[in-house]
PDB file of N, CA and C in Angstrom:
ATOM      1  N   UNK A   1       0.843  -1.176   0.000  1.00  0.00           N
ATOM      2  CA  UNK A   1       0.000   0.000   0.000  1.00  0.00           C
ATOM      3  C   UNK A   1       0.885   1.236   0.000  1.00  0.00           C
ATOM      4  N   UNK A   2       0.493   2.133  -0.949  1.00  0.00           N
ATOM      5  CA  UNK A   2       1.686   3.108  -0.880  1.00  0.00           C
ATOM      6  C   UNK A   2       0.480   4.753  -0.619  1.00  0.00           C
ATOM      7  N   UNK A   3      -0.905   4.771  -0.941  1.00  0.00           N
ATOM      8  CA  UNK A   3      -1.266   5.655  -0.499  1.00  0.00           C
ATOM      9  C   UNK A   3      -2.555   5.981  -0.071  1.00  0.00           C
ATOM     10  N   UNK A   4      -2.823   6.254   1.120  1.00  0.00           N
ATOM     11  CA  UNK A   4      -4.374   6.576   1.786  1.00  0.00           C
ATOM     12  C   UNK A   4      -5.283   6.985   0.663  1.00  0.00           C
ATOM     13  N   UNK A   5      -6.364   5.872   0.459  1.00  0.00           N
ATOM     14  CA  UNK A   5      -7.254   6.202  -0.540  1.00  0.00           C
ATOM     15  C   UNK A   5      -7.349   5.538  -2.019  1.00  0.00           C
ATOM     16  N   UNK A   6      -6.132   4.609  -2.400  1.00  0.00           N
ATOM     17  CA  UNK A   6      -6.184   3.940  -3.286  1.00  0.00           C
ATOM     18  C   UNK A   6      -6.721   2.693  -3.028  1.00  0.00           C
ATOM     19  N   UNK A   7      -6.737   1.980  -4.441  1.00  0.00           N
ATOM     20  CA  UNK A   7      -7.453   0.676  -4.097  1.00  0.00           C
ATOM     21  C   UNK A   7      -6.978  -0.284  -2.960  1.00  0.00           C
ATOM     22  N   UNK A   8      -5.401  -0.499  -2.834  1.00  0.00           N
ATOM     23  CA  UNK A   8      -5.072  -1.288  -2.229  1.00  0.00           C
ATOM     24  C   UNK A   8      -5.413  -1.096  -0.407  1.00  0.00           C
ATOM     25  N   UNK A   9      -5.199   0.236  -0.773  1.00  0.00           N
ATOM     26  CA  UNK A   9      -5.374   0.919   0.825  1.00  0.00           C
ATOM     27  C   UNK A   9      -7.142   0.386   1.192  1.00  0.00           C
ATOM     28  N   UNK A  10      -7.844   0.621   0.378  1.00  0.00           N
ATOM     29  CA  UNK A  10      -9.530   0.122   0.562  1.00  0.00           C
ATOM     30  C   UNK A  10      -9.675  -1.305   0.836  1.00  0.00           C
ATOM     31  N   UNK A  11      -8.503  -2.365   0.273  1.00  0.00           N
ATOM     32  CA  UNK A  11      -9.027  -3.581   0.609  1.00  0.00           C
ATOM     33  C   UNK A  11      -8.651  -4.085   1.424  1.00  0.00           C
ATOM     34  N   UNK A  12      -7.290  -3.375   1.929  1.00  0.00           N
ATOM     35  CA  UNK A  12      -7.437  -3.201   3.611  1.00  0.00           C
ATOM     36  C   UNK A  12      -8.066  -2.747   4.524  1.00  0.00           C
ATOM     37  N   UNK A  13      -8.582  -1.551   4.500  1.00  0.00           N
ATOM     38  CA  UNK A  13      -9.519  -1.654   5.293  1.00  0.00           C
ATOM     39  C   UNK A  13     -10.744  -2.048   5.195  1.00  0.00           C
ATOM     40  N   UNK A  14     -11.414  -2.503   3.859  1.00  0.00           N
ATOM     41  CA  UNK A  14     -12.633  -3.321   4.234  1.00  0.00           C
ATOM     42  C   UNK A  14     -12.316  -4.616   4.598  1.00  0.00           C
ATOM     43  N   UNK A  15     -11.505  -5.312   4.516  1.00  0.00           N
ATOM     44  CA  UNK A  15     -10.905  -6.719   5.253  1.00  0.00           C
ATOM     45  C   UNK A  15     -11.242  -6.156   7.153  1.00  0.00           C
ATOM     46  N   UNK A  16     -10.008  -5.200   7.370  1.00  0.00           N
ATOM     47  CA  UNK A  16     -10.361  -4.783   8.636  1.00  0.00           C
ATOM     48  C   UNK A  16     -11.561  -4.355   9.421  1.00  0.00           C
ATOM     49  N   UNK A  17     -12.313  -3.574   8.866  1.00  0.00           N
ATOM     50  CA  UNK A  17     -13.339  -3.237   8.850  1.00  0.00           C
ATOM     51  C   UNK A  17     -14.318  -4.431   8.919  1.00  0.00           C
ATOM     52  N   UNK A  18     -14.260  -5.663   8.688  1.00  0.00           N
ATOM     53  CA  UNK A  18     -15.623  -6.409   8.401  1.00  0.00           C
ATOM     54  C   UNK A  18     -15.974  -6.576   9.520  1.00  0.00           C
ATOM     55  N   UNK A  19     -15.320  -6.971  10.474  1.00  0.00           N
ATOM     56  CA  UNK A  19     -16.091  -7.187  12.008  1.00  0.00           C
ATOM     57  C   UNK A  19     -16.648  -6.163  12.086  1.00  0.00           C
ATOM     58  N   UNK A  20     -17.291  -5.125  12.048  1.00  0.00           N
ATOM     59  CA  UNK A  20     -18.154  -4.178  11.941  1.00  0.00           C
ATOM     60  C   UNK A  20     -19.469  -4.103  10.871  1.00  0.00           C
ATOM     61  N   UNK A  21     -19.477  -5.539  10.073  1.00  0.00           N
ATOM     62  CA  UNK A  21     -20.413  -5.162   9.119  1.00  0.00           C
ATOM     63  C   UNK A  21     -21.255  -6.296   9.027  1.00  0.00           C
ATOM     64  N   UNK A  22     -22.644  -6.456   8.951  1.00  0.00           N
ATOM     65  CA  UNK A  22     -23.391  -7.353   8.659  1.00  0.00           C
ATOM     66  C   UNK A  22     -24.713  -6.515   8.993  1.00  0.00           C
ATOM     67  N   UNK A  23     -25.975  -7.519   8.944  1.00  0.00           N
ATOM     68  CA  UNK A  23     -27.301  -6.878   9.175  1.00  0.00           C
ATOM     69  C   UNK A  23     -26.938  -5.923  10.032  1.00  0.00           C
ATOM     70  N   UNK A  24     -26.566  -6.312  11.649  1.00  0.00           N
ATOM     71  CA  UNK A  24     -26.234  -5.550  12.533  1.00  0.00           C
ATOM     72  C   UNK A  24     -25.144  -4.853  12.531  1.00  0.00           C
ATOM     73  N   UNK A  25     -24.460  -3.762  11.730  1.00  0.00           N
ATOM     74  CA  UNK A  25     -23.216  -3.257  11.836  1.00  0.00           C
ATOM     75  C   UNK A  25     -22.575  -2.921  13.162  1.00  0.00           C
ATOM     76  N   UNK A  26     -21.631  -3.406  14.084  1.00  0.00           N
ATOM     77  CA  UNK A  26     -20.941  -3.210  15.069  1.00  0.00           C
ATOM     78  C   UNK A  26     -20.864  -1.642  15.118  1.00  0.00           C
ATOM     79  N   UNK A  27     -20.720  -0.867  16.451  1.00  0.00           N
ATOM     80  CA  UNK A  27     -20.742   0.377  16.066  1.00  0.00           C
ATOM     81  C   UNK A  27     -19.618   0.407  17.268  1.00  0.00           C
ATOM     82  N   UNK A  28     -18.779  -0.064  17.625  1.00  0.00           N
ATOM     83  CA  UNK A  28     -17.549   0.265  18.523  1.00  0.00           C
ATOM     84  C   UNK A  28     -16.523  -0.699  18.417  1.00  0.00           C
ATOM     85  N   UNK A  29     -15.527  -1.176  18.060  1.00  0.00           N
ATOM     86  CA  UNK A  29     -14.809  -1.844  18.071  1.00  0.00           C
ATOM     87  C   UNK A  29     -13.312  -1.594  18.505  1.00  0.00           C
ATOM     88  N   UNK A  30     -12.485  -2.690  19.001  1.00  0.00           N
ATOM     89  CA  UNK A  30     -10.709  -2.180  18.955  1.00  0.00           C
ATOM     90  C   UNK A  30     -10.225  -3.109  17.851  1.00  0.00           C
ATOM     91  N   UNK A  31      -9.080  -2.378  17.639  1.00  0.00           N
ATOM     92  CA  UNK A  31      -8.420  -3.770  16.599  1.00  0.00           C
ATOM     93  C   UNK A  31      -6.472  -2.876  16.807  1.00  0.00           C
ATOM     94  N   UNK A  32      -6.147  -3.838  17.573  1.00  0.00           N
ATOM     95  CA  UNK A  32      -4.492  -3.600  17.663  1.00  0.00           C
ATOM     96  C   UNK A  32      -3.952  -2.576  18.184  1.00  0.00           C
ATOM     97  N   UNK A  33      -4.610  -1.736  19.134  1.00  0.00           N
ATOM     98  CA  UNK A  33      -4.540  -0.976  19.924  1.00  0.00           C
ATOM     99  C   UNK A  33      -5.092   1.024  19.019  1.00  0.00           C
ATOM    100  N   UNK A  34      -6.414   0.508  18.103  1.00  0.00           N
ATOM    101  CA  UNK A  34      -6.911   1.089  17.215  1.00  0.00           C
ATOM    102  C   UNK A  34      -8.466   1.199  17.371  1.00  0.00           C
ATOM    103  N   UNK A  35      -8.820   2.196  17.817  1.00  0.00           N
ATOM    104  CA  UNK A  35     -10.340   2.249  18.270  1.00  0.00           C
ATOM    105  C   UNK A  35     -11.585   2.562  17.100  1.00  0.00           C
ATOM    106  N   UNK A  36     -12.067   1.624  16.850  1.00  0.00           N
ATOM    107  CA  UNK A  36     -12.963   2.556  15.681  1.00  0.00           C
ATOM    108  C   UNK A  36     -14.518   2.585  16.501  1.00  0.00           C
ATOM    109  N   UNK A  37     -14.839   3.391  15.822  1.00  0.00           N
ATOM    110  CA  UNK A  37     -16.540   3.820  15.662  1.00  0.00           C
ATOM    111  C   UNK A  37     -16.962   4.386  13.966  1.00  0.00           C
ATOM    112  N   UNK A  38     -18.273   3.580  14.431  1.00  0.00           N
ATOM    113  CA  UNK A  38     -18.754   3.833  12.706  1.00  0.00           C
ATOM    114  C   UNK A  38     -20.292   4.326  13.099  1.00  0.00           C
ATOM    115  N   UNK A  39     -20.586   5.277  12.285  1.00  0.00           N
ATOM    116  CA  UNK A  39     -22.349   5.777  12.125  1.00  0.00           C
ATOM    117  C   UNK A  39     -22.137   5.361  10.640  1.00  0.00           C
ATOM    118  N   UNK A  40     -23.791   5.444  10.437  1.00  0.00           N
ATOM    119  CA  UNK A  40     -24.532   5.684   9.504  1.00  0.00           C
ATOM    120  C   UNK A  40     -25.371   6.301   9.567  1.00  0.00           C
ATOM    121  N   UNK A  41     -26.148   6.893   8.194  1.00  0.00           N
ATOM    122  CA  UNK A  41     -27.036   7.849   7.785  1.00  0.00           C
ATOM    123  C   UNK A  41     -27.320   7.436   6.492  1.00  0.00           C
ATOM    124  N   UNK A  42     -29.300   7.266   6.875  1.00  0.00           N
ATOM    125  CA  UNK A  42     -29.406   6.952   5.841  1.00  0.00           C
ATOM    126  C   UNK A  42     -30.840   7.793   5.201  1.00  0.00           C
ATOM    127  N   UNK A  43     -31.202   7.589   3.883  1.00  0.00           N
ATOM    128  CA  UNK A  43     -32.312   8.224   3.357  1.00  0.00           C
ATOM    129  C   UNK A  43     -32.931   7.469   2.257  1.00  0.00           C
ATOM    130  N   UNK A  44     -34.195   7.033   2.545  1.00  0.00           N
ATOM    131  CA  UNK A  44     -34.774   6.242   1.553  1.00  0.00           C
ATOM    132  C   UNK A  44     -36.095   7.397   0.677  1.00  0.00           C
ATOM    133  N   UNK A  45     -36.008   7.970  -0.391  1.00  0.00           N
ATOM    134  CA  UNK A  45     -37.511   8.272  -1.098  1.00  0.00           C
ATOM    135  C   UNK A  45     -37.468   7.909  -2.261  1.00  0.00           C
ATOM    136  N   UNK A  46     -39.236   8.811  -2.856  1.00  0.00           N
ATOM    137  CA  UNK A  46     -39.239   8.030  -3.967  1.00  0.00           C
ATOM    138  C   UNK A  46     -38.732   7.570  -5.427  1.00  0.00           C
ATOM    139  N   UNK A  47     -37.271   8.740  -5.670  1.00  0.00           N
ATOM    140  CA  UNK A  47     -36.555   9.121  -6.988  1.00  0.00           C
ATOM    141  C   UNK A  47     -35.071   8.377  -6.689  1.00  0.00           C
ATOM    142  N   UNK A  48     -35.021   8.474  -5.230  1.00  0.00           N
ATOM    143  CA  UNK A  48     -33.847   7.953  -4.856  1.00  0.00           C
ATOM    144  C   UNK A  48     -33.752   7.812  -3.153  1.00  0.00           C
ATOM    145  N   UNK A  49     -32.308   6.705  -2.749  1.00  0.00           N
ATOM    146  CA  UNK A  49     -32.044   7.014  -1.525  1.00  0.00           C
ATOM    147  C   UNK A  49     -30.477   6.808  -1.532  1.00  0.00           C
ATOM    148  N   UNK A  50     -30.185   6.884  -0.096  1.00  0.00           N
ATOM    149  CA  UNK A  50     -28.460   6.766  -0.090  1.00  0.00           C
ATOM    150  C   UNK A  50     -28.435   6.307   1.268  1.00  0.00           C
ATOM    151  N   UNK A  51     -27.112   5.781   1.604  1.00  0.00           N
ATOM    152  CA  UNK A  51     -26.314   5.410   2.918  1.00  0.00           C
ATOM    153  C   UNK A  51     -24.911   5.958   2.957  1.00  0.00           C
ATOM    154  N   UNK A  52     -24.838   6.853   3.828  1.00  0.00           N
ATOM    155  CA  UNK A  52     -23.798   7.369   4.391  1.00  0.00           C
ATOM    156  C   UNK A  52     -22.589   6.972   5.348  1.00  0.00           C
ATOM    157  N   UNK A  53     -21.766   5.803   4.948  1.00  0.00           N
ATOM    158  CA  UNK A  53     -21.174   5.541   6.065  1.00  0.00           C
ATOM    159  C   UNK A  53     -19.659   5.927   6.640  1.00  0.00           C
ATOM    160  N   UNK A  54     -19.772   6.636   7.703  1.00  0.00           N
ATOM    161  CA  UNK A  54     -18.235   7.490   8.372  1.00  0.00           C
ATOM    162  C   UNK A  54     -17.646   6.174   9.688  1.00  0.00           C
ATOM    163  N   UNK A  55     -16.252   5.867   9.342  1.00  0.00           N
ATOM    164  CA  UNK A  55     -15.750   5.057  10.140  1.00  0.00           C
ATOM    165  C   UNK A  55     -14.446   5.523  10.888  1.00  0.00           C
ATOM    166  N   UNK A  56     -14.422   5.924  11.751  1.00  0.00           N
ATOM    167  CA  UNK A  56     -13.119   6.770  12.652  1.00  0.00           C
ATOM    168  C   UNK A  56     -12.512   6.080  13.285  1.00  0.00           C
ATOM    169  N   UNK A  57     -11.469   5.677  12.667  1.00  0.00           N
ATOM    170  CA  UNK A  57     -10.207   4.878  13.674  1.00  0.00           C
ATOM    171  C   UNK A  57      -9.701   6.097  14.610  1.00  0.00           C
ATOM    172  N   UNK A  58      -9.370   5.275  15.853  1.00  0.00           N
ATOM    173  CA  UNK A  58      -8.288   6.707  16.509  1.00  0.00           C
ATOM    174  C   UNK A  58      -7.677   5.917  17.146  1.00  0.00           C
ATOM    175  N   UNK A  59      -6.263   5.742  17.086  1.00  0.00           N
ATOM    176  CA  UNK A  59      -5.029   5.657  18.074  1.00  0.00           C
ATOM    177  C   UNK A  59      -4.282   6.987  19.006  1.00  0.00           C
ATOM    178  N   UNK A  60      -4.911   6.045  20.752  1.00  0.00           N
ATOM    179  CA  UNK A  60      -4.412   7.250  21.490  1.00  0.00           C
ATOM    180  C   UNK A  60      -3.211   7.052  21.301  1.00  0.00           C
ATOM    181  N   UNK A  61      -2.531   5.424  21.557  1.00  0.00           N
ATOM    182  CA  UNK A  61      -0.913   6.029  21.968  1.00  0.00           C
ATOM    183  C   UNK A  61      -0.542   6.165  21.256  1.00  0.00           C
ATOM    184  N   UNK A  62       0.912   6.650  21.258  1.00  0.00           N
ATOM    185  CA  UNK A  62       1.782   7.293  20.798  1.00  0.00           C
ATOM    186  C   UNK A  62       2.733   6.392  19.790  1.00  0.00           C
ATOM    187  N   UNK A  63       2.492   6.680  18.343  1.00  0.00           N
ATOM    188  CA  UNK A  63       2.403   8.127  17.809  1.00  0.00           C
ATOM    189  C   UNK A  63       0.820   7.623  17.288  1.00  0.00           C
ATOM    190  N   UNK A  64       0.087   8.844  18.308  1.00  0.00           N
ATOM    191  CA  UNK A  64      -1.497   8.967  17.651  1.00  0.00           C
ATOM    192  C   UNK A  64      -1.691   9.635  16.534  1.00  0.00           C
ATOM    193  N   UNK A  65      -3.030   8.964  16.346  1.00  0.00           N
ATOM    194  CA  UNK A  65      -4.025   9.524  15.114  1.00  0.00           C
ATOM    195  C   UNK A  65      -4.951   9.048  14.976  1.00  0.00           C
ATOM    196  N   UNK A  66      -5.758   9.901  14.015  1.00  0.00           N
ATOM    197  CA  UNK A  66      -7.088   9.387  13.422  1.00  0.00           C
ATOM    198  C   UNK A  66      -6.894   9.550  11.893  1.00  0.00           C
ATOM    199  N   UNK A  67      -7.691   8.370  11.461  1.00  0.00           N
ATOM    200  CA  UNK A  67      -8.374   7.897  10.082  1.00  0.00           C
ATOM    201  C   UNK A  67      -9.907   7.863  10.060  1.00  0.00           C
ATOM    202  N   UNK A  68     -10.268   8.586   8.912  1.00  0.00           N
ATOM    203  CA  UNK A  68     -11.686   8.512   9.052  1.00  0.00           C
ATOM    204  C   UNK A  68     -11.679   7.933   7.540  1.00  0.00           C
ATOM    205  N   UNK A  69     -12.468   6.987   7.330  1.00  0.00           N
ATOM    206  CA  UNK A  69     -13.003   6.725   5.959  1.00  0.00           C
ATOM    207  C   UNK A  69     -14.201   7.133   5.707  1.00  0.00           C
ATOM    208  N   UNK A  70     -14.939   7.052   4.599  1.00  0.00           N
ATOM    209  CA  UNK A  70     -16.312   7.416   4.140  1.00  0.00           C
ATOM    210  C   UNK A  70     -17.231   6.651   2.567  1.00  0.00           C
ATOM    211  N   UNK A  71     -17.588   6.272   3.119  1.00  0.00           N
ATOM    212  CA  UNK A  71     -18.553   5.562   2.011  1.00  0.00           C
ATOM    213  C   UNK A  71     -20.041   5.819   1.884  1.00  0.00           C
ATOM    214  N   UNK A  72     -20.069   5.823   0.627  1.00  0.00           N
ATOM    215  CA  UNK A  72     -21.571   6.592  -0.063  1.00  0.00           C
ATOM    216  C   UNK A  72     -22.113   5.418  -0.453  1.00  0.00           C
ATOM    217  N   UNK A  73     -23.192   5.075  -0.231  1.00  0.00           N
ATOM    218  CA  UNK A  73     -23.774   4.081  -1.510  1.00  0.00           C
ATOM    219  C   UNK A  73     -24.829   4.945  -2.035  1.00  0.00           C
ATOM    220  N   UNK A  74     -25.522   5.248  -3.494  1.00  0.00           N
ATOM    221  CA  UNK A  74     -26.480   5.478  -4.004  1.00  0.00           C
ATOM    222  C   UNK A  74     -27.331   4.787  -4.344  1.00  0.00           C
ATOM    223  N   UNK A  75     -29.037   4.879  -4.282  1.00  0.00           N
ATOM    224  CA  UNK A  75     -29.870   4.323  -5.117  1.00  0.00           C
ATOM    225  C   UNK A  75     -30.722   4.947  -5.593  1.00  0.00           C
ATOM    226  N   UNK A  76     -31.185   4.081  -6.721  1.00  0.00           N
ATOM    227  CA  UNK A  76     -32.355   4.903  -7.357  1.00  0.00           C
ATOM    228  C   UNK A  76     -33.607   3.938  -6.494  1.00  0.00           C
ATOM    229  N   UNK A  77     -34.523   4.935  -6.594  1.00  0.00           N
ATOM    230  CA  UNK A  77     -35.862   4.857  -6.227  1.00  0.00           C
ATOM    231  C   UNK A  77     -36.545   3.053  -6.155  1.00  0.00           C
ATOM    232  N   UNK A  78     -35.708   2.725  -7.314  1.00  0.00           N
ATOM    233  CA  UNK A  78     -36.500   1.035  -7.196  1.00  0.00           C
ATOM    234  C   UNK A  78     -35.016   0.429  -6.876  1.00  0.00           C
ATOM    235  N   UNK A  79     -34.511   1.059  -5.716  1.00  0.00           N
ATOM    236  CA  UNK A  79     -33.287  -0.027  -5.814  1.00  0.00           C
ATOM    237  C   UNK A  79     -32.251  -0.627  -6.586  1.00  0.00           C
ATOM    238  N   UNK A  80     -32.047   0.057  -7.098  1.00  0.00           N
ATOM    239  CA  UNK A  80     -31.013  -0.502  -8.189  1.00  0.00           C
ATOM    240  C   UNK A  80     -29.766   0.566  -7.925  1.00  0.00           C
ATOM    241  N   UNK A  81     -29.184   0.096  -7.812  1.00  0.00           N
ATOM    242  CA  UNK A  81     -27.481   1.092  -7.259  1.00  0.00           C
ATOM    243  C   UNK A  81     -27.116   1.780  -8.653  1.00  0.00           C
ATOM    244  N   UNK A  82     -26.824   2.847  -8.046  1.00  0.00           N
ATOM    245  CA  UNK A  82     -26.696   3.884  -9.367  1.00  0.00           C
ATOM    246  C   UNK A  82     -24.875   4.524  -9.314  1.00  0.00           C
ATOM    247  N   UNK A  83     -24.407   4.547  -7.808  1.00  0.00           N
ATOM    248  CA  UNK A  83     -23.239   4.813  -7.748  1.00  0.00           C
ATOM    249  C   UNK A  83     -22.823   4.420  -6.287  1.00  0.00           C
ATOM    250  N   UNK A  84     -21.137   4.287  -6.289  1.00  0.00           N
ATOM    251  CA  UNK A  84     -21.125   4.186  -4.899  1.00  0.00           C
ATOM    252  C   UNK A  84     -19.561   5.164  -4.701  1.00  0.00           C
ATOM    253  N   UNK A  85     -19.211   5.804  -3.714  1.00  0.00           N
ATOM    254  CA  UNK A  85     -18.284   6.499  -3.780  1.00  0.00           C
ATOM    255  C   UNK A  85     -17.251   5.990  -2.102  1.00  0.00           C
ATOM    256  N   UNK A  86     -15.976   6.201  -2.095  1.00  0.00           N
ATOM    257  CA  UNK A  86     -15.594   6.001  -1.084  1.00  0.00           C
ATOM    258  C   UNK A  86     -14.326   6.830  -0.849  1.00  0.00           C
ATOM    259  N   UNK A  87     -13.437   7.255   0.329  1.00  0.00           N
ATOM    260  CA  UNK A  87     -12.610   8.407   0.325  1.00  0.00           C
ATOM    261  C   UNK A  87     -12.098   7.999   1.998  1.00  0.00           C
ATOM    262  N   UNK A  88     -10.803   8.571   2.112  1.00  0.00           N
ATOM    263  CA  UNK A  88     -10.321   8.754   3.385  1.00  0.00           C
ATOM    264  C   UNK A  88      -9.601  10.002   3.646  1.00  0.00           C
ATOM    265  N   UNK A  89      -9.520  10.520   4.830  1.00  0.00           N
ATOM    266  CA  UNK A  89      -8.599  11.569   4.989  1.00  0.00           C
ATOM    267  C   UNK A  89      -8.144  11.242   6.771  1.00  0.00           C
ATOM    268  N   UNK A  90      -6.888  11.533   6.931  1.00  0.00           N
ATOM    269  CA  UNK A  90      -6.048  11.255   8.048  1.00  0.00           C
ATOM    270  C   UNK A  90      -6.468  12.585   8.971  1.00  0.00           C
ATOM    271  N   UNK A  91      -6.753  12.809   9.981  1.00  0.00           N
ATOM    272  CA  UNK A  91      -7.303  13.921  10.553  1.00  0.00           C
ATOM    273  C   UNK A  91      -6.501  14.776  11.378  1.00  0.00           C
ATOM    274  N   UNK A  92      -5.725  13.738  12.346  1.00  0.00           N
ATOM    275  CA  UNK A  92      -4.614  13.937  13.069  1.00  0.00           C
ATOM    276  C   UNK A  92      -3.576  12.433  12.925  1.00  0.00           C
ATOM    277  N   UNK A  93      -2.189  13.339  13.628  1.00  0.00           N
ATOM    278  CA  UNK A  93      -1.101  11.995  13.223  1.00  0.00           C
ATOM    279  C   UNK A  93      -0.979  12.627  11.861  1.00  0.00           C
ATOM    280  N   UNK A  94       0.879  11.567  11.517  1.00  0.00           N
ATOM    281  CA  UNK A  94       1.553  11.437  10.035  1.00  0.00           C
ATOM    282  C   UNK A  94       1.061  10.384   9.670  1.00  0.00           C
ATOM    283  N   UNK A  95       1.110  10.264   8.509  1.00  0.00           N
ATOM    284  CA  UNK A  95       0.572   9.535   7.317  1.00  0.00           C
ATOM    285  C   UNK A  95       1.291   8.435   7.725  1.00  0.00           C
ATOM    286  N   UNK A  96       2.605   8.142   7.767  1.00  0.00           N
ATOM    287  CA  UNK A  96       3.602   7.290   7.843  1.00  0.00           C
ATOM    288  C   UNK A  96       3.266   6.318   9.291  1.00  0.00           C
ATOM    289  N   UNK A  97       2.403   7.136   9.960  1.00  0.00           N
ATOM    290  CA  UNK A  97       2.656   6.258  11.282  1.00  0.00           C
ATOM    291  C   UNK A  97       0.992   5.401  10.581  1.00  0.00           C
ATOM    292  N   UNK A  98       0.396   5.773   9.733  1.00  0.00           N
ATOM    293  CA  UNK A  98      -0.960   5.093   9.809  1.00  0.00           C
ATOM    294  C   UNK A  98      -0.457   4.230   8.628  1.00  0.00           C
ATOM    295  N   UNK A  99       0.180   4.731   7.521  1.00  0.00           N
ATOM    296  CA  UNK A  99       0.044   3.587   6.692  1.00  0.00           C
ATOM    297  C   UNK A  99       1.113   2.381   7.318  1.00  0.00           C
ATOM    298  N   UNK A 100       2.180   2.772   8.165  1.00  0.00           N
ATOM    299  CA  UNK A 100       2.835   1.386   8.888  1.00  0.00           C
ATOM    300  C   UNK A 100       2.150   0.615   9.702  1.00  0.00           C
ATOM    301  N   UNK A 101       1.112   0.975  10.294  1.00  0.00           N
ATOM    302  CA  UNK A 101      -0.456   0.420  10.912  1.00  0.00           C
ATOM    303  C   UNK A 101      -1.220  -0.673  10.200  1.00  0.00           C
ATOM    304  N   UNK A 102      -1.336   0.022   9.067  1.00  0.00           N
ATOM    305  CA  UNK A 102      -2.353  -0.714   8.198  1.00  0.00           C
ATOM    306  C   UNK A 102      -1.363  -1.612   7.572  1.00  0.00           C
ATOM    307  N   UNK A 103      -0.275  -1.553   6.625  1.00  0.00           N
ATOM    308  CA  UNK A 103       0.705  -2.539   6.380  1.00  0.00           C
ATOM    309  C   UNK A 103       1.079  -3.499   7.289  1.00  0.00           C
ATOM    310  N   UNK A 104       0.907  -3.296   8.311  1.00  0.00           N
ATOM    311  CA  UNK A 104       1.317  -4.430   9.725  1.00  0.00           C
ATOM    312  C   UNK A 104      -0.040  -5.353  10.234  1.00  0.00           C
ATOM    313  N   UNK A 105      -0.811  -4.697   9.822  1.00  0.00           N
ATOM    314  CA  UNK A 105      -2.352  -5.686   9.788  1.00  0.00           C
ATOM    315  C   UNK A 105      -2.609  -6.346   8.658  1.00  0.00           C
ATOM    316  N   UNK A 106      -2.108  -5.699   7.796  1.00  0.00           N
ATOM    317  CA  UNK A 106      -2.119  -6.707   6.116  1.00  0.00           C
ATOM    318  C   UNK A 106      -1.353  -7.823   6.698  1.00  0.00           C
ATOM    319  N   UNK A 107       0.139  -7.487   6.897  1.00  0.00           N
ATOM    320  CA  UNK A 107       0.973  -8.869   7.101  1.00  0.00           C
ATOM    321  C   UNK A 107      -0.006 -10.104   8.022  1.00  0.00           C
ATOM    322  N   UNK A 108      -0.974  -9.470   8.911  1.00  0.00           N
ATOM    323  CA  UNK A 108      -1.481 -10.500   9.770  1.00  0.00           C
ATOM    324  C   UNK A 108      -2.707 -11.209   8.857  1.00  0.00           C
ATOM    325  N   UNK A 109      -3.108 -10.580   8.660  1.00  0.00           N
ATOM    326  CA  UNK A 109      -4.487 -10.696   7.586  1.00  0.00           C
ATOM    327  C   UNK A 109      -3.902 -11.925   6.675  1.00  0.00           C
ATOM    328  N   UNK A 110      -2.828 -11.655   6.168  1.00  0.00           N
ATOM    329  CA  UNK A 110      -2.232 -12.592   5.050  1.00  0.00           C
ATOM    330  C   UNK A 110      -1.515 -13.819   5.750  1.00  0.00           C
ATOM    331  N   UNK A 111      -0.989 -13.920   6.787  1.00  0.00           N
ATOM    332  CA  UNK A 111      -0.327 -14.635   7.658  1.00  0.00           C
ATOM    333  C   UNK A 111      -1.980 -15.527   8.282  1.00  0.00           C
ATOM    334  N   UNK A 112      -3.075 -15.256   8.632  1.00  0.00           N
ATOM    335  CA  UNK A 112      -4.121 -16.022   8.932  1.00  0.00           C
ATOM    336  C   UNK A 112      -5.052 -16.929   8.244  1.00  0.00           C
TER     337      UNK A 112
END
């Protein structure tokens, strides 16, 4: 993974991320001394609806930070997915200390 927001960086964290996802989406989790919380927001009418989902990692210790990701899903009115969008931005903390984070959970991910 070489940068927050590319593909490779996404299929790490939806790997990571899955214990948080099913009918019931988990809405607090730790993972490796990495705290997340996730909302959603959603809107169903009749031309269209969407789901909004914001997922905030935060590492207190040191060297802290936060990662927030964001995912859009779109639909049209009869359900049928029309787009889906997704994005991250590092909030606090260097880049370097999060992507050596996420590269060190890949190795485990792949090692299991």
């Amino acid at each position: 993974m070489r940068k927050i927001g590319d593909a490779s960086f996404f299929r790490i964290v939806d790997r990571l991320l899955a214990s948080g996802t099913g009918r019931t989406p988990a809405m607090h989790w730790s993972i490796d001394g990495v705290d997340w919380q996730r909302e959603r927001h959603s809107h169903a009418g009749a031309s269209h609806g969407f789901t909004l989902e914001v997922t905030r990692g935060t590492k207190a210790a040191r060297p802290g930070w936060t990662l927030v990701v964001v995912k859009e899903y779109w639909r049209a009115g009869s359900g049928e997915s029309m787009k889906s969008l997704q994005w991250a931005h590092i909030e606090a903390g260097r880049r370097a200390d999060v992507v050596a984070w996420l590269e060190r959970q890949e190795r485990k991910l792949e090692s299991a």
